[in-house]
C-alpha atoms as a PDB file:
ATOM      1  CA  UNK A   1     -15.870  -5.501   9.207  1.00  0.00           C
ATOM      2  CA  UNK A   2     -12.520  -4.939   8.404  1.00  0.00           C
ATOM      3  CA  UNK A   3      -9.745  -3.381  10.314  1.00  0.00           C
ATOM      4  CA  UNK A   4      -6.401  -2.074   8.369  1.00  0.00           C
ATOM      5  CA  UNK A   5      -3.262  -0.772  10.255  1.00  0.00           C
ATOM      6  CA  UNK A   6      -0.144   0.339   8.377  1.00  0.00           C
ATOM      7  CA  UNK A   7       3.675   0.278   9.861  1.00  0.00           C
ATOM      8  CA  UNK A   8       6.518   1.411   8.101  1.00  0.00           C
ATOM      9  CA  UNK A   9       6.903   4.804   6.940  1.00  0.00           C
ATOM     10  CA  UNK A  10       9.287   7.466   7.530  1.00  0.00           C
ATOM     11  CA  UNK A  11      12.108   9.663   6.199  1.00  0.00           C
ATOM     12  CA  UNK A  12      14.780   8.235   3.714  1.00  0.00           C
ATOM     13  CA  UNK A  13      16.971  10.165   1.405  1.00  0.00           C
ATOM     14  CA  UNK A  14      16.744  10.351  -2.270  1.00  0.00           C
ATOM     15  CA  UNK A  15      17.561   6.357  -3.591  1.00  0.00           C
ATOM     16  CA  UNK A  16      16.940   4.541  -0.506  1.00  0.00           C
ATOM     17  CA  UNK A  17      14.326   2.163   0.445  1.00  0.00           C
ATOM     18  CA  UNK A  18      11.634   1.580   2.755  1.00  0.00           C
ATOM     19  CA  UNK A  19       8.884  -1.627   3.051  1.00  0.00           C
ATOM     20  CA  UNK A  20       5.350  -0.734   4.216  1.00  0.00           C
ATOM     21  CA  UNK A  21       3.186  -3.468   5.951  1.00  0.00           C
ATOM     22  CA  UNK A  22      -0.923  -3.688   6.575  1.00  0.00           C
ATOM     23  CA  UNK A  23      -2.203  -6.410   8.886  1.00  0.00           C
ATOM     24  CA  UNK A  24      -5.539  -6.927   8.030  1.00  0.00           C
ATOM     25  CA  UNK A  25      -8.000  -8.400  11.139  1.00  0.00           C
ATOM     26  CA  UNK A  26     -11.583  -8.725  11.256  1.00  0.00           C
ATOM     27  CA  UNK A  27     -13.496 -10.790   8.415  1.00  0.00           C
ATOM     28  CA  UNK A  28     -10.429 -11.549   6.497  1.00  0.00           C
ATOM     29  CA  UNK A  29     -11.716 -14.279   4.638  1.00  0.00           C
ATOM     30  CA  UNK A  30     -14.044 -12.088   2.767  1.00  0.00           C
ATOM     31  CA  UNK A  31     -10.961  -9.612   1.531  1.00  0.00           C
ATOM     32  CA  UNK A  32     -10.708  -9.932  -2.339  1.00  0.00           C
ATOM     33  CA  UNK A  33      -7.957  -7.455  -3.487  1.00  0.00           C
ATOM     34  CA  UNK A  34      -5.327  -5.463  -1.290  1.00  0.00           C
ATOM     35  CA  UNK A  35      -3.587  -2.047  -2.251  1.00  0.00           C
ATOM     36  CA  UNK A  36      -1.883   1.087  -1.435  1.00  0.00           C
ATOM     37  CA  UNK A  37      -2.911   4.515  -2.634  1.00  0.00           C
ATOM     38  CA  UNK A  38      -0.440   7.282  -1.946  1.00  0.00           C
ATOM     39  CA  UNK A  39      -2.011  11.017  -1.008  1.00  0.00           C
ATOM     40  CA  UNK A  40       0.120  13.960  -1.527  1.00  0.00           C
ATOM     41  CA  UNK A  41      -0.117  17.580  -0.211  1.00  0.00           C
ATOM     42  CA  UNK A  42      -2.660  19.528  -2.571  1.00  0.00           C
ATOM     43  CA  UNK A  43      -3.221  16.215  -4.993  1.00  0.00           C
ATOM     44  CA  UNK A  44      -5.715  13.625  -4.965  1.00  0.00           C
ATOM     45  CA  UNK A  45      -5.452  10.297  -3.919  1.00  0.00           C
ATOM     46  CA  UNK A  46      -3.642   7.510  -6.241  1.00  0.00           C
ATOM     47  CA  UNK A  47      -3.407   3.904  -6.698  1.00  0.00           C
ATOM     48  CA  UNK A  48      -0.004   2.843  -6.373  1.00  0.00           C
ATOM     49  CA  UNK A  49       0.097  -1.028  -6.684  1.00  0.00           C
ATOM     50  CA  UNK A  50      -2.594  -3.603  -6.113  1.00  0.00           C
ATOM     51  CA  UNK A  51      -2.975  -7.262  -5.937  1.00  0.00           C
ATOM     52  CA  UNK A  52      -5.521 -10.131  -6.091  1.00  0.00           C
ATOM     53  CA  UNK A  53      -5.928 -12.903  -3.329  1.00  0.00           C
ATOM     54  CA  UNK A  54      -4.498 -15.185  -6.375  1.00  0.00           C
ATOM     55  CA  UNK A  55      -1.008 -12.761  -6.527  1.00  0.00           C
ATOM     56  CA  UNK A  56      -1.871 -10.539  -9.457  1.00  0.00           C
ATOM     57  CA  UNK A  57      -0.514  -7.635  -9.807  1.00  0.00           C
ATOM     58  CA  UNK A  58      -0.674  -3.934 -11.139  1.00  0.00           C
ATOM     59  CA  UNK A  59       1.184  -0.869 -10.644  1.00  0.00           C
ATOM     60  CA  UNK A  60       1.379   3.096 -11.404  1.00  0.00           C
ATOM     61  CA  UNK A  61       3.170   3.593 -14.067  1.00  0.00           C
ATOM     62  CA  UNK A  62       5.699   5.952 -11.692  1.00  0.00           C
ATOM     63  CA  UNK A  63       6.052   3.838  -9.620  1.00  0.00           C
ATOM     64  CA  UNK A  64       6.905   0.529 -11.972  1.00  0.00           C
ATOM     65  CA  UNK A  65      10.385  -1.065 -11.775  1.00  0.00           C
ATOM     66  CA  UNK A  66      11.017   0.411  -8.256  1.00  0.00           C
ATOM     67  CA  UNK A  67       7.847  -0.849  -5.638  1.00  0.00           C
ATOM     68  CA  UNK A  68       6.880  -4.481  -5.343  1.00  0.00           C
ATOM     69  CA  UNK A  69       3.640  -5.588  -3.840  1.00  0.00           C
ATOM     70  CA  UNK A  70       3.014  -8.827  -2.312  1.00  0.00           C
ATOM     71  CA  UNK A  71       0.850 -10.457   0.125  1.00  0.00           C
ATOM     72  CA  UNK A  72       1.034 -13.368   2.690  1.00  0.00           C
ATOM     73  CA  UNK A  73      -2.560 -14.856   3.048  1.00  0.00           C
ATOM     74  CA  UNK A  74      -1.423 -16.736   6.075  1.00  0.00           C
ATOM     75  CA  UNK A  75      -0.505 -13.921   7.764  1.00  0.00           C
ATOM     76  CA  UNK A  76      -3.231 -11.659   6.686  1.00  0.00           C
ATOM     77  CA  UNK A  77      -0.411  -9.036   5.814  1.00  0.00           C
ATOM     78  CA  UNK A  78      -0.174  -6.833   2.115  1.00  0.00           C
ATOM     79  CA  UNK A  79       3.185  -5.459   1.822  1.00  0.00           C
ATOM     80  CA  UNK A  80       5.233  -2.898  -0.489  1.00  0.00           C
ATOM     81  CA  UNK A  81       8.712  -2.951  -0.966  1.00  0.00           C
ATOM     82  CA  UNK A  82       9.345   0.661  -2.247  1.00  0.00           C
ATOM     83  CA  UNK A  83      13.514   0.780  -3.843  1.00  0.00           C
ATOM     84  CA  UNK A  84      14.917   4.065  -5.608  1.00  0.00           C
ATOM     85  CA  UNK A  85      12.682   6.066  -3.407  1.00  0.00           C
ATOM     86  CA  UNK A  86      12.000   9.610  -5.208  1.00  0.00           C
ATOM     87  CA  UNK A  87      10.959  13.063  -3.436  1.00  0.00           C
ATOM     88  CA  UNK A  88       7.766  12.803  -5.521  1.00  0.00           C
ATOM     89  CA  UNK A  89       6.942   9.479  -3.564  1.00  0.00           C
ATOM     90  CA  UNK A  90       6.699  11.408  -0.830  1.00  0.00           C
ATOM     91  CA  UNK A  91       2.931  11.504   0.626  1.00  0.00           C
ATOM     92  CA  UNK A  92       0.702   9.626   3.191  1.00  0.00           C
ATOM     93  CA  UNK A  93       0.302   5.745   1.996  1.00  0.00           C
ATOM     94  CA  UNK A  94      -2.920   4.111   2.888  1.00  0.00           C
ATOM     95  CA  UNK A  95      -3.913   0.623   2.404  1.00  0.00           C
ATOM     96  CA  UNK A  96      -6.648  -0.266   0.892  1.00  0.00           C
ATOM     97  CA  UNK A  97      -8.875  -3.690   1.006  1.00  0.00           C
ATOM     98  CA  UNK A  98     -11.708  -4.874  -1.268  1.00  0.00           C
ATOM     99  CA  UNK A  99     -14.136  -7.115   0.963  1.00  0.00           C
ATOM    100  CA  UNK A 100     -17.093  -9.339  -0.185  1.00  0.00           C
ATOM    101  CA  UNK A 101     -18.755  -9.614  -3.584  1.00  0.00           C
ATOM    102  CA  UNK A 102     -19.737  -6.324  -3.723  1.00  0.00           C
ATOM    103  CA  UNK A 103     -15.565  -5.231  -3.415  1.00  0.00           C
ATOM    104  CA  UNK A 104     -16.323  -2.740  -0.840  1.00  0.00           C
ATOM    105  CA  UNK A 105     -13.464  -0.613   0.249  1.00  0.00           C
ATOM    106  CA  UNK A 106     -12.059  -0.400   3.569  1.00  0.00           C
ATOM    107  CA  UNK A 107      -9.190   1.680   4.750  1.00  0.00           C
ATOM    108  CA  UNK A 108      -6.057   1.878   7.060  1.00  0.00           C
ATOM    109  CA  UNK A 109      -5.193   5.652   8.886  1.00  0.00           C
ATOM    110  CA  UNK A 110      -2.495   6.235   6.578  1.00  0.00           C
ATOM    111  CA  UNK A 111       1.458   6.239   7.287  1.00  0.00           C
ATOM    112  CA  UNK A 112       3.183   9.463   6.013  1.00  0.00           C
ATOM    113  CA  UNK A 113       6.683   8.475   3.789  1.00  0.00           C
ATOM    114  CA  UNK A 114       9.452  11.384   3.351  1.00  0.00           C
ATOM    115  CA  UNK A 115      12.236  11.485   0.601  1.00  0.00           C
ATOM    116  CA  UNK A 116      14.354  13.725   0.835  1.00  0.00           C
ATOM    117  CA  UNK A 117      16.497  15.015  -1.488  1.00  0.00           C
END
């Protein structure tokens, strides 16, 4: 088992910047990949950037050039820098963790992010 908790949203105007953290606990050893997925009002749920226990990387294309994901193995932690924030990044943010051989997904509650504009 797996356990996922987010920190970091909030409400920033249009341009600023906010950094989103997940502390993984549990059987961390067994996490593969780490990633945040983005859910707004009415839409379905998105991958916004993801990365591999070896550091790479991949990203929405919407959100490319503005959010950087990393990750600190010693610390368990997956983070996302998110700069130039939009109105349209505005949603609930979840992290998301890909355990074991079989990659299975576990999830954090989900911290809501505001831009306004």
């Amino acid at each position: 088992q797996v356990q996922l908790v987010e920190s970091g949203g909030g409400l920033v105007q249009a341009g600023g910047s906010l950094r989103l953290s997940c502390a993984a606990s549990g059987s961390i050893f067994s996490i593969n990949r780490m990633g945040w997925y983005r859910q707004a009002p009415g839409k379905q749920r998105e991958l916004v950037a993801a990365i591999t226990r070896g550091g790479f990387t991949n990203y929405a294309d919407s959100v490319k050039g503005r959010f950087t994901i990393s990750r600190d193995n010693a610390k368990n932690t997956a983070y996302l820098q998110m700069n130039t924030l939009k109105p349209e990044d505005t949603a609930v943010y979840y992290c998301n963790a890909g355990v074991g051989i079989y990659e299975h997904d576990y999830w954090g509650q989900g911290t809501q992010v505001t831009v306004s504009s």
